[in-house]
C-alpha atoms as a PDB file:
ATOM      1  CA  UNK A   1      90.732  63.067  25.455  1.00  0.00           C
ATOM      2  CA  UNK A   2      88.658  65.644  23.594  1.00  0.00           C
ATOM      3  CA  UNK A   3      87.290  65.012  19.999  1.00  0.00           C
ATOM      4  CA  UNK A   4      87.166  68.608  19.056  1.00  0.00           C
ATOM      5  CA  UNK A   5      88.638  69.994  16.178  1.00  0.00           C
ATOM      6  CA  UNK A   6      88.302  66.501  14.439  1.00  0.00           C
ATOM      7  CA  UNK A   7      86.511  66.082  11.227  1.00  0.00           C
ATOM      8  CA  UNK A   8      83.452  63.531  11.047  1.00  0.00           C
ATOM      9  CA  UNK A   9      84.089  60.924   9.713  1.00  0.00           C
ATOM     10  CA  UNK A  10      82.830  60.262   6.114  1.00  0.00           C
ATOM     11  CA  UNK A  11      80.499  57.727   6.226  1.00  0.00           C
ATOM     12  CA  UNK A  12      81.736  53.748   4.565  1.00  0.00           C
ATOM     13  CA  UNK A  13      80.985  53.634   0.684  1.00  0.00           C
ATOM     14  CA  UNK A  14      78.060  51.292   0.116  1.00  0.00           C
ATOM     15  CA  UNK A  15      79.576  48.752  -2.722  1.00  0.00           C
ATOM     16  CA  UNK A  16      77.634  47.409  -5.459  1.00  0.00           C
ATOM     17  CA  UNK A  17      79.239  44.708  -7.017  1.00  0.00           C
ATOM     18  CA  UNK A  18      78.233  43.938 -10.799  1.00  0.00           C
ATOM     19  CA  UNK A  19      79.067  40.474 -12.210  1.00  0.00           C
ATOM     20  CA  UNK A  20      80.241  41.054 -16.279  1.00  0.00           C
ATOM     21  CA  UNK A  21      79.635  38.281 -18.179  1.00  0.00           C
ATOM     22  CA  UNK A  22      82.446  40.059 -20.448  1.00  0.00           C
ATOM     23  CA  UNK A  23      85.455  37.034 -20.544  1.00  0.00           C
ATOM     24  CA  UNK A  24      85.750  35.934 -23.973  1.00  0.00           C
ATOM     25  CA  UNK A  25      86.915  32.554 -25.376  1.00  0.00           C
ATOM     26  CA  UNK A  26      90.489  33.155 -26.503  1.00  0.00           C
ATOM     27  CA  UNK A  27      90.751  34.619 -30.023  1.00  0.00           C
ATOM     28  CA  UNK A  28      87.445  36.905 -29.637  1.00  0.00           C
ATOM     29  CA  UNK A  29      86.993  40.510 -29.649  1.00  0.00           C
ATOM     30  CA  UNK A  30      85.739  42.328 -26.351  1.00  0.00           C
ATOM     31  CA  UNK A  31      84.474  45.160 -26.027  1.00  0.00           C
ATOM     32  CA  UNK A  32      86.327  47.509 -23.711  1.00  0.00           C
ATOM     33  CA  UNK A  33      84.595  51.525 -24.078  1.00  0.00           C
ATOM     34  CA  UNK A  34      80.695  49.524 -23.494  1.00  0.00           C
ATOM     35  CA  UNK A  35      79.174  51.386 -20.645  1.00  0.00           C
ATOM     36  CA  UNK A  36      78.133  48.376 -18.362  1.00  0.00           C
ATOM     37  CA  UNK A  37      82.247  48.155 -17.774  1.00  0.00           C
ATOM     38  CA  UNK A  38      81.834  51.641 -16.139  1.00  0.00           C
ATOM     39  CA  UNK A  39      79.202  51.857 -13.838  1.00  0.00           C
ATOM     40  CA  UNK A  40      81.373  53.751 -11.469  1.00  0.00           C
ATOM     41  CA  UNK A  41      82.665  56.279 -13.933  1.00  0.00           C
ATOM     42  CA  UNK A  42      78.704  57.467 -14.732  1.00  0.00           C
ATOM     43  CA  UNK A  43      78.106  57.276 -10.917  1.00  0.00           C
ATOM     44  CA  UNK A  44      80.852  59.865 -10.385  1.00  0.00           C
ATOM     45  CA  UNK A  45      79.391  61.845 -13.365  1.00  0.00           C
ATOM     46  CA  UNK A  46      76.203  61.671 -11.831  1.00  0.00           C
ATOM     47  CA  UNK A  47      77.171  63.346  -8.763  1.00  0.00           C
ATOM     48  CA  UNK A  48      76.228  60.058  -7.048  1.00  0.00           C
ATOM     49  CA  UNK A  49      78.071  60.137  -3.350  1.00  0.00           C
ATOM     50  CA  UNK A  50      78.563  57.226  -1.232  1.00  0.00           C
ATOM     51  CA  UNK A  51      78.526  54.294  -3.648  1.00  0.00           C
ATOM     52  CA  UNK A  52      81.492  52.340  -4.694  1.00  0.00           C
ATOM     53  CA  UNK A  53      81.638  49.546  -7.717  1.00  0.00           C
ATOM     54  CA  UNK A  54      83.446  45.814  -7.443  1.00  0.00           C
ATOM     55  CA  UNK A  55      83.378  43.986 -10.984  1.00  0.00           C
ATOM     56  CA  UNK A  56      84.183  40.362 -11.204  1.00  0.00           C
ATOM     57  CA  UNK A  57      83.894  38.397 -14.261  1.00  0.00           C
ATOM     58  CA  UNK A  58      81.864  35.586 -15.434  1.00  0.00           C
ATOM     59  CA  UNK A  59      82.150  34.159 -19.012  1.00  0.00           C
ATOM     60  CA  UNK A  60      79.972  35.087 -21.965  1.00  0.00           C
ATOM     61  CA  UNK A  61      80.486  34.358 -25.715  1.00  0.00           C
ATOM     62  CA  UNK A  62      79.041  37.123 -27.367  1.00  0.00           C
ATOM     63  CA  UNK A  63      76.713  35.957 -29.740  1.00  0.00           C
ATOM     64  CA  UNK A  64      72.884  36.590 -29.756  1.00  0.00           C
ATOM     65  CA  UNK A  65      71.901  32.681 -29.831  1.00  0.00           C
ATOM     66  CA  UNK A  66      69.361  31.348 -27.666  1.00  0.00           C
ATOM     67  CA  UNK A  67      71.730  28.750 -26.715  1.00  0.00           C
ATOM     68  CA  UNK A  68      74.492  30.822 -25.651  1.00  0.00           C
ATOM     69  CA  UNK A  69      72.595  33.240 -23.961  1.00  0.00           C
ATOM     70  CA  UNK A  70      70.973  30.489 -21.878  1.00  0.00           C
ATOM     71  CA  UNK A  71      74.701  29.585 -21.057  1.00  0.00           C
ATOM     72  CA  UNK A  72      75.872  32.895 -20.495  1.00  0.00           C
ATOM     73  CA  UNK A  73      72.438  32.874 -17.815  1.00  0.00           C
ATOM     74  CA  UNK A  74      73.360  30.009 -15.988  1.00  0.00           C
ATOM     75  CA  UNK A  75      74.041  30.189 -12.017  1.00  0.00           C
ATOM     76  CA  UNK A  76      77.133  27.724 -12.932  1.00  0.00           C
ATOM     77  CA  UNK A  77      78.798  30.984 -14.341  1.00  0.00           C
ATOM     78  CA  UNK A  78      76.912  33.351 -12.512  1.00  0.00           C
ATOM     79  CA  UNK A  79      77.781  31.968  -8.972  1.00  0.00           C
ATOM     80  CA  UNK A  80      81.683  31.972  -8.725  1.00  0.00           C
ATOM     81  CA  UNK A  81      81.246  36.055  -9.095  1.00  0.00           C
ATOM     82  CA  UNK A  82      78.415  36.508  -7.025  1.00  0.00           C
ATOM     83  CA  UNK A  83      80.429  34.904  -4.588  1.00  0.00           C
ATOM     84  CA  UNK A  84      83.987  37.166  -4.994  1.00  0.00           C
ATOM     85  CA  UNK A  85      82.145  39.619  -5.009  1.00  0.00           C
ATOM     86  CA  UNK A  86      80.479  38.622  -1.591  1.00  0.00           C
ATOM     87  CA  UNK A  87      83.869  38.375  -0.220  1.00  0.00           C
ATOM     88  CA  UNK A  88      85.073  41.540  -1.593  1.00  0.00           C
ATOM     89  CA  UNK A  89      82.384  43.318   0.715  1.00  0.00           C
ATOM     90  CA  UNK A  90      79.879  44.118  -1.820  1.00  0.00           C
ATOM     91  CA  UNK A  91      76.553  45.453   0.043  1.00  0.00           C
ATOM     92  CA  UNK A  92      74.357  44.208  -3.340  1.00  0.00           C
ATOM     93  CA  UNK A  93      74.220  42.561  -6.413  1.00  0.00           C
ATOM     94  CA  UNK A  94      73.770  43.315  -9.947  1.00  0.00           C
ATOM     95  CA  UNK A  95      73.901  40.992 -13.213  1.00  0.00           C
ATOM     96  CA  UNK A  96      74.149  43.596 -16.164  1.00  0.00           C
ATOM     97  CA  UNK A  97      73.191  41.765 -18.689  1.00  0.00           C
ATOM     98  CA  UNK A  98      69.488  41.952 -20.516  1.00  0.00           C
ATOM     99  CA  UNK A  99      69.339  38.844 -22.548  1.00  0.00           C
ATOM    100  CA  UNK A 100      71.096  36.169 -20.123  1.00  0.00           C
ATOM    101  CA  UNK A 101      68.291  37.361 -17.098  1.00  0.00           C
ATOM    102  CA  UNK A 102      65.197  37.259 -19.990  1.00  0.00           C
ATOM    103  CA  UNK A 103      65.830  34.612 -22.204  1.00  0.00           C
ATOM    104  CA  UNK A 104      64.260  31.736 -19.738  1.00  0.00           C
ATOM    105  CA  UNK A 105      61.212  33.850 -19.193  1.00  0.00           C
ATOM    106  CA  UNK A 106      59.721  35.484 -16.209  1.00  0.00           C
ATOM    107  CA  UNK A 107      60.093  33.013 -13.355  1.00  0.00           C
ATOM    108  CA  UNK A 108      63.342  31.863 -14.291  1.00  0.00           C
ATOM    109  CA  UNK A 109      64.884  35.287 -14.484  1.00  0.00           C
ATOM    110  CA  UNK A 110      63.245  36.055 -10.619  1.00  0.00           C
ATOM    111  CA  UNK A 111      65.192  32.664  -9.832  1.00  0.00           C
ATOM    112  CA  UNK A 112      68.315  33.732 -10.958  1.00  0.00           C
ATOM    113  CA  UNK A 113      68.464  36.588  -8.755  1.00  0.00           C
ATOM    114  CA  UNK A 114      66.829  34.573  -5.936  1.00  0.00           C
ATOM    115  CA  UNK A 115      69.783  32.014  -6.091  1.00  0.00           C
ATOM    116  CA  UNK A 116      72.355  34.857  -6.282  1.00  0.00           C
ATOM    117  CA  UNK A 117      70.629  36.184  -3.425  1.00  0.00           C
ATOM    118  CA  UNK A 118      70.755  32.629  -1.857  1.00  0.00           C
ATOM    119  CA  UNK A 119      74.249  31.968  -2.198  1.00  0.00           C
ATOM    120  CA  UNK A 120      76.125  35.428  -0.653  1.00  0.00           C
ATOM    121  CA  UNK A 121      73.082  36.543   1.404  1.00  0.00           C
ATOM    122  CA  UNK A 122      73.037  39.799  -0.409  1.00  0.00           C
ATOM    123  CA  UNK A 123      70.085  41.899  -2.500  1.00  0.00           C
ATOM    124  CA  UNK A 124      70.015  41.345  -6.100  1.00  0.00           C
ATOM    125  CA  UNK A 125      68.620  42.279  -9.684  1.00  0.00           C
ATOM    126  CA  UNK A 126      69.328  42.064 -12.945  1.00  0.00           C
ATOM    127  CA  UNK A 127      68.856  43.991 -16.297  1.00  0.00           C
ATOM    128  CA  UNK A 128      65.546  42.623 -16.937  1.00  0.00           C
ATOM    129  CA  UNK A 129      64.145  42.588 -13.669  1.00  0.00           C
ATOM    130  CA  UNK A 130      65.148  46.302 -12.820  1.00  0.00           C
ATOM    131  CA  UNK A 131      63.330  46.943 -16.383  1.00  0.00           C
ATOM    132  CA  UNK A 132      60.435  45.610 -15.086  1.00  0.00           C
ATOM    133  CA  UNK A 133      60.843  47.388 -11.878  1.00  0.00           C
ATOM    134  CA  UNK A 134      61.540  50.757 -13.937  1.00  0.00           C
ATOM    135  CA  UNK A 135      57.960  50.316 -16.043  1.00  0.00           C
ATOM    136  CA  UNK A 136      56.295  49.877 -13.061  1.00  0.00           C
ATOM    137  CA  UNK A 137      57.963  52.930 -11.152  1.00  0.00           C
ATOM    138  CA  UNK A 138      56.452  55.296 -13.929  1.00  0.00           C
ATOM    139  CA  UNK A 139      53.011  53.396 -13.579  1.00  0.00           C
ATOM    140  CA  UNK A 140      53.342  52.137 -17.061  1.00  0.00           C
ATOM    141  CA  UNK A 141      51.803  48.885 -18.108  1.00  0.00           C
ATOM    142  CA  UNK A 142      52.195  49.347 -21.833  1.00  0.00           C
ATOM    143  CA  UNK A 143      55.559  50.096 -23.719  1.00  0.00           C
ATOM    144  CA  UNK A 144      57.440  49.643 -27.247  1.00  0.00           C
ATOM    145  CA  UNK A 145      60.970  47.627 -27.428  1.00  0.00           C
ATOM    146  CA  UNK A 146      63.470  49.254 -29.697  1.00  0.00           C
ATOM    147  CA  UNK A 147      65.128  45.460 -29.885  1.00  0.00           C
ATOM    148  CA  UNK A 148      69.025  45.648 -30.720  1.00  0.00           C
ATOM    149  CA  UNK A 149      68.545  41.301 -31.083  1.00  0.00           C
ATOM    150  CA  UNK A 150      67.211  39.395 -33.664  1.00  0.00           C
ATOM    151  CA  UNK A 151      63.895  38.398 -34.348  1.00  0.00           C
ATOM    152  CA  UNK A 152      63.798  35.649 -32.200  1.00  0.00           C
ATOM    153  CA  UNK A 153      65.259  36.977 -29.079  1.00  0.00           C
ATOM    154  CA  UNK A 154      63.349  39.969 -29.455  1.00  0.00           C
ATOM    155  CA  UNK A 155      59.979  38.090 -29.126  1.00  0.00           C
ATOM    156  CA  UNK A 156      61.362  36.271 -26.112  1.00  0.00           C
ATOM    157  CA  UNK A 157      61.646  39.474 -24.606  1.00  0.00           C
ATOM    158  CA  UNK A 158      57.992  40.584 -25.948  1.00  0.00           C
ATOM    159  CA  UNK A 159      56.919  37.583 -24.090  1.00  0.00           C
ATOM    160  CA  UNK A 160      59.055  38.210 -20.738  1.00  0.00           C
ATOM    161  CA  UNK A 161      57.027  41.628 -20.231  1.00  0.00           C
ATOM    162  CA  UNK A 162      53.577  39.815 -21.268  1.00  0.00           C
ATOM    163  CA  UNK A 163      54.353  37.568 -18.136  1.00  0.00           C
ATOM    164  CA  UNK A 164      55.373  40.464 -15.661  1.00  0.00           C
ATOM    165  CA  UNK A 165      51.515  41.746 -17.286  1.00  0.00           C
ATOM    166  CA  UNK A 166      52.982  44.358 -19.485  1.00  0.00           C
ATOM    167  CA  UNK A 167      52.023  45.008 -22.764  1.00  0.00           C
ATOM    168  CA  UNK A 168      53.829  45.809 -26.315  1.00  0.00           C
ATOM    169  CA  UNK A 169      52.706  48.063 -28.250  1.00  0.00           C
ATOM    170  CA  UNK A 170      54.978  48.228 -31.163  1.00  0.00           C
ATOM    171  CA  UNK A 171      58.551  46.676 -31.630  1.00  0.00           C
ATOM    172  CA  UNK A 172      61.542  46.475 -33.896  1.00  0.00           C
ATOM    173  CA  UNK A 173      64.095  44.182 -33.955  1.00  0.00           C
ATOM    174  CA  UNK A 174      67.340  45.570 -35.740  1.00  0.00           C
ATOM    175  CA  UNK A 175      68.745  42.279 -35.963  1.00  0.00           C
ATOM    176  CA  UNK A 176      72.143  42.605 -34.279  1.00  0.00           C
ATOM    177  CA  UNK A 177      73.789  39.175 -34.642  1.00  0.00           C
ATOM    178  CA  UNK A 178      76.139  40.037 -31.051  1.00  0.00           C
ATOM    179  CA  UNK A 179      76.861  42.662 -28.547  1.00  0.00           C
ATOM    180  CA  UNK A 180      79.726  43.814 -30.468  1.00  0.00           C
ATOM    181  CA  UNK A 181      76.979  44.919 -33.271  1.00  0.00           C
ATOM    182  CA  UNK A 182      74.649  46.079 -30.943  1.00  0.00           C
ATOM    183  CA  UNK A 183      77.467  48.400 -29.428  1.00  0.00           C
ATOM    184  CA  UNK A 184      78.162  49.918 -32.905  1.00  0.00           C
ATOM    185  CA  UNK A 185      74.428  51.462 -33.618  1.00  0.00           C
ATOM    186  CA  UNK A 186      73.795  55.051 -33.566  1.00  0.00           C
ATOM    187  CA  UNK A 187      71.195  54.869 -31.026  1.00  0.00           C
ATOM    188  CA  UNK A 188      70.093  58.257 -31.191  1.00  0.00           C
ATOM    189  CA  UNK A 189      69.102  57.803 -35.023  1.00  0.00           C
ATOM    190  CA  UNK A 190      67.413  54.433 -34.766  1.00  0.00           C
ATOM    191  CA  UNK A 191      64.701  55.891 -32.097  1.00  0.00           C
ATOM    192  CA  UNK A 192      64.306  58.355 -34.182  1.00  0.00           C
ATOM    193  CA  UNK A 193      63.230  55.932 -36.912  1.00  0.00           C
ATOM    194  CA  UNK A 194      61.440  54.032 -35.160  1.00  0.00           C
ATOM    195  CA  UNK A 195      59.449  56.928 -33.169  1.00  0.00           C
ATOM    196  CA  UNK A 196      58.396  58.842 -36.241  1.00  0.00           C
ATOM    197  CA  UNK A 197      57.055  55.274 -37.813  1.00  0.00           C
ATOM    198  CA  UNK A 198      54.584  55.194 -34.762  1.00  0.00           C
ATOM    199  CA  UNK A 199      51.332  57.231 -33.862  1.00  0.00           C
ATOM    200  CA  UNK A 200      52.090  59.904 -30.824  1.00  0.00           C
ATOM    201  CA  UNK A 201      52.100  57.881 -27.803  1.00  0.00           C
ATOM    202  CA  UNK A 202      53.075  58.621 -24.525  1.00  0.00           C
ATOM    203  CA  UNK A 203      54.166  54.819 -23.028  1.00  0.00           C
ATOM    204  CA  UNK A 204      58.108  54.217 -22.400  1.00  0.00           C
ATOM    205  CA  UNK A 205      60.304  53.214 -24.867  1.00  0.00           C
ATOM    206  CA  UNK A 206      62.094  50.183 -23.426  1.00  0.00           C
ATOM    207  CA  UNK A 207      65.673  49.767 -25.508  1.00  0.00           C
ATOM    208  CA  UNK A 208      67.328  46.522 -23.576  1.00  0.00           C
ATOM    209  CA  UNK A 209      70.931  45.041 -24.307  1.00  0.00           C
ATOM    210  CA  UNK A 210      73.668  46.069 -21.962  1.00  0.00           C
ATOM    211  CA  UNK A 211      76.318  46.253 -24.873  1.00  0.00           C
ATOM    212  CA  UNK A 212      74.616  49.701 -25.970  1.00  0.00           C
ATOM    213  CA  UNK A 213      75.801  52.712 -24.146  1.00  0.00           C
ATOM    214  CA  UNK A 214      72.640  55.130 -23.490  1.00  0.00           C
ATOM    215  CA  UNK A 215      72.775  56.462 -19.771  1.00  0.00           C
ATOM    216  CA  UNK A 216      74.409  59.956 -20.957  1.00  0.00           C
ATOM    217  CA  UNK A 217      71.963  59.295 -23.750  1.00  0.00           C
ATOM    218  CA  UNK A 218      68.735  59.136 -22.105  1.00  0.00           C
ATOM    219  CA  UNK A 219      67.414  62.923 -21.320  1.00  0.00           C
ATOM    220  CA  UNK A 220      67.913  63.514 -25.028  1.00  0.00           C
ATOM    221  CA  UNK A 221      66.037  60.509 -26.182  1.00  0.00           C
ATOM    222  CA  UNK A 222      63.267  61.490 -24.309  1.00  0.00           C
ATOM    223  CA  UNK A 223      63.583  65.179 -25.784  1.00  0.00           C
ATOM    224  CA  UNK A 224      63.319  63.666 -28.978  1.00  0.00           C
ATOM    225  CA  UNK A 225      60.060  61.415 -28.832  1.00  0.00           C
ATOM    226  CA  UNK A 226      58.428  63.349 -25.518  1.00  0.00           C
ATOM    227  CA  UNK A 227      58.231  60.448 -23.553  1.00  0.00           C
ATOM    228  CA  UNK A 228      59.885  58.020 -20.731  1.00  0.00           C
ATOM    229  CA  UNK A 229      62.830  56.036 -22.426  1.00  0.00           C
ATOM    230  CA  UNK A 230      64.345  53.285 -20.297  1.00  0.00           C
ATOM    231  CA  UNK A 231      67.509  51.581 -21.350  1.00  0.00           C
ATOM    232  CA  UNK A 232      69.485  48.568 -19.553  1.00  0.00           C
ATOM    233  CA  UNK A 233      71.976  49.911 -18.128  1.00  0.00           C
ATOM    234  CA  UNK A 234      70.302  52.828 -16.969  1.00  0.00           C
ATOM    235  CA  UNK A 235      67.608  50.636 -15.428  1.00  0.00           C
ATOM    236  CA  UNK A 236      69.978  48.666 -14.084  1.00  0.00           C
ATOM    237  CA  UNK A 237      71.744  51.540 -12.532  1.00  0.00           C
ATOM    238  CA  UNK A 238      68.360  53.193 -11.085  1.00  0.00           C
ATOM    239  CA  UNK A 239      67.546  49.855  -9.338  1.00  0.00           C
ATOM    240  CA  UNK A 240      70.685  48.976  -8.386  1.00  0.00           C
ATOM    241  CA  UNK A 241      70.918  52.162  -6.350  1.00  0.00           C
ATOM    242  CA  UNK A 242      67.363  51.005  -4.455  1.00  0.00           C
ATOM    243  CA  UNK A 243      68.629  48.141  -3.402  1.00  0.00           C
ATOM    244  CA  UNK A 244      71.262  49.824  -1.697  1.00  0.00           C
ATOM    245  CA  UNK A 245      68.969  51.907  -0.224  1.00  0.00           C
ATOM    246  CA  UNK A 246      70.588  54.919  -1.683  1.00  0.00           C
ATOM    247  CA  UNK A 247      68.514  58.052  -2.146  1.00  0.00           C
ATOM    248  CA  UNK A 248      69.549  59.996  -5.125  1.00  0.00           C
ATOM    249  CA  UNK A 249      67.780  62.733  -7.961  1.00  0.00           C
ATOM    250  CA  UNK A 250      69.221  64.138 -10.355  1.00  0.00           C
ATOM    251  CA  UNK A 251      67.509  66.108 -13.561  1.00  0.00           C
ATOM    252  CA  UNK A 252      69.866  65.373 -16.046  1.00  0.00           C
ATOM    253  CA  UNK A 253      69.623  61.620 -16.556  1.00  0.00           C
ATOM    254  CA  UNK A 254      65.690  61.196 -17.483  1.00  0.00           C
ATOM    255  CA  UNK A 255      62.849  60.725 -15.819  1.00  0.00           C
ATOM    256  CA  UNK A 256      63.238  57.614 -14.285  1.00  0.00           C
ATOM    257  CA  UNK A 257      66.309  58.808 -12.344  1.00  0.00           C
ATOM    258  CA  UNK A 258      64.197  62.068 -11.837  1.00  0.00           C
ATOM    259  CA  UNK A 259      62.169  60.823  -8.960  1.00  0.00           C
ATOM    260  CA  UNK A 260      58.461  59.971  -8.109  1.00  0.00           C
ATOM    261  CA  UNK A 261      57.112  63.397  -8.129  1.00  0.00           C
ATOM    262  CA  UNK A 262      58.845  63.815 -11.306  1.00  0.00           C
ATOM    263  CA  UNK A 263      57.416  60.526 -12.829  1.00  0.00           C
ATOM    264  CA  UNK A 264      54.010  61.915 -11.837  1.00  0.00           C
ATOM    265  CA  UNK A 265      54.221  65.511 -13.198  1.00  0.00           C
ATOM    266  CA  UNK A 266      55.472  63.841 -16.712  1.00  0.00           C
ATOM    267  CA  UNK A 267      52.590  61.456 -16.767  1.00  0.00           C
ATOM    268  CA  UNK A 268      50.227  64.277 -15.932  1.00  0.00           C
ATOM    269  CA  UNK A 269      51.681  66.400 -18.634  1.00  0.00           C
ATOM    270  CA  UNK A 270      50.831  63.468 -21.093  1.00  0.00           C
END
């Protein structure tokens, strides 16, 4: 029987599936318009073809406390996603959170993702480990944090990147007590701030916690202050989309998303 006349085929959707720690105890707000609940909305507004997102939930309380985020971290919450989301028919694996995959430090975030990776047999990252990944893809080794957390959490992040071997510059921490206060800050004006305090540098700005929506806010951040700005969920995107193997530019969502060659004519323009 002859094929011709039929259309290709479109080729399967790879899936990525993304475990929210976004289930609140009972009598808590949620957030519900926070970016990290729509990767796949900014991947169709991206123009990115041939990836598909699965969501399950794991539990998370909120609140910026060491001890909470540690909980909100651990693989006995973590696991029961990875896993439905394994069965689902996700191709790879993405926590999006920043402070649950830092707050143990550098070798306990890598075995977080290891043990994900253990348990469904699938690639995975997190929020801080595709940050790290995202300094080192534009050959940084020094940054400054824009830090949504307070003090304390902030400085456990300063000391995350000082065991992946990158330096800190400068940092603020704006003190946001939980996500839902980190969600509410006009992102745009506190880099401003924060740039214009600081002598011209050309090092990324690194702005972690998930809760704050900056991937359509990126390319105009780094119009602002003239240099690489990466943010958690659009790190988290970026290296979510390598380990799917999925090849994608695009010149509207900063440099990182940009490409090498692009990475290398904006450090040679510095």
């Amino acid at each position: 029987m002859s094929m011709q006349g039929r259309p290709a085929a479109a080729p399967k959707a790879k899936l990525l599936g993304l475990i929210q720690a976004d289930i609140r105890p009972e009598g808590t707000d949620s957030i519900t318009d926070c970016e990290t609940h729509h990767y796949g909305h900014w991947i169709r507004h991206l123009g990115i073809e041939g990836v598909e997102t699965l969501d399950a939930h794991s539990l998370s309380e909120g609140q910026h406390q060491m001890d909470l985020i540690y909980a909100t971290g651990s693989l006995e919450r973590l696991l029961p996603a990875a896993r439905e989301l394994k069965a689902a028919g996700a191709d790879a694996l993405a926590f999006p959170c920043t402070c649950a995959s830092f707050v143990g430090g550098l070798d306990w975030s890598r075995a977080q993702c290891v043990a994900l990776g253990a348990a469904t047999g699938l690639p995975a990252t997190s929020t801080s480990l595709a940050m790290l990944e995202a300094v080192r893809a534009l050959d940084a080794d020094t940054v400054d944090v824009l830090s949504a957390y307070p003090a304390r959490v902030g400085y456990t992040f300063l000391r995350f990147l000082d065991e992946a071997g990158i330096a800190t510059a400068a940092m603020v921490s704006l003190g946001c007590s939980d996500e839902l206060a980190s969600h509410a800050l006009d992102l745009r004006a506190e880099v401003g701030r924060f740039d214009q305090a600081l002598a011209p540098r050309r090092h990324p700005l690194l702005i972690p916690d998930t809760a704050i929506n900056a991937i359509g806010l990126v390319a105009a951040l780094e119009a602002d202050i003239g240099r690489p700005v990466v943010a958690g969920n659009h790190a988290t995107l970026w290296h979510a989309l390598k380990l799917l193997g999925h090849e994608w530019r695009s010149d509207g969502a900063g440099i990182l998303l940009r490409g090498p060659r692009h990475r290398i004519e904006a450090a040679a323009e510095g």
